[in-house]
Protein backbone atom coordinates (compact mmCIF):
# COMPACT_ATOMS: atom_id res chain seq x y z
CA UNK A 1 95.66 90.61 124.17
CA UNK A 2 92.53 91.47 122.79
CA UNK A 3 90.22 93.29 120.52
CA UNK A 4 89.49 97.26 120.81
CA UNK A 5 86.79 99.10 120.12
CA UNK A 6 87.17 102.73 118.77
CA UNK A 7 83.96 105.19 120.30
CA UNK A 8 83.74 107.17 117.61
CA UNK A 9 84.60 105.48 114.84
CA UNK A 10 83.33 101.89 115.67
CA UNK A 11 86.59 100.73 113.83
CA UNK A 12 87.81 97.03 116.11
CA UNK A 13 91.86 97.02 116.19
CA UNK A 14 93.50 93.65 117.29
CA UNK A 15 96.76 94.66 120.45
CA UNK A 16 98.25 93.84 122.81
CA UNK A 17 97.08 93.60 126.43
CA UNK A 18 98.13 97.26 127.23
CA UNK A 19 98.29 98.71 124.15
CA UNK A 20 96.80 98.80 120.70
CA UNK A 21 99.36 97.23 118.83
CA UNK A 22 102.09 94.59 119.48
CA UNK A 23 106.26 94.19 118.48
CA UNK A 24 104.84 91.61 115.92
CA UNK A 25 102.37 93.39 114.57
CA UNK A 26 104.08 97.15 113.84
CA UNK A 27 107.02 94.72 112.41
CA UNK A 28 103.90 93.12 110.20
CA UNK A 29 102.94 96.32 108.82
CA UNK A 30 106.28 97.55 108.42
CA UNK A 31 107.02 94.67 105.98
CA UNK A 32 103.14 94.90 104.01
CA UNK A 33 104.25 98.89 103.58
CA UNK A 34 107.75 98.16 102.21
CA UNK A 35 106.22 95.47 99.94
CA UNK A 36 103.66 97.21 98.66
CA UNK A 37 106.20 100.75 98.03
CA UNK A 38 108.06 98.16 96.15
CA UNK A 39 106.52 96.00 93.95
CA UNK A 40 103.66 98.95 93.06
């Protein structure tokens, strides 16, 4: 786990220790996008 760093775009993404995101965290955003399509 850890923080990453984007070269171009500076932009810092929290993941997983292989990859940029993690099971709990596409399942996070998942949830904020249905949310937010709903109650708009």
């Amino acid at each position: 786990m850890g923080l990453w760093r984007c070269r171009s775009c500076e932009a810092v993404f929290a993941g997983g220790a292989y990859s940029l995101s993690t099971e709990i965290g596409e399942v996070a955003a998942r949830l904020i996008s249905e949310y937010s399509r709903t109650y708009r």
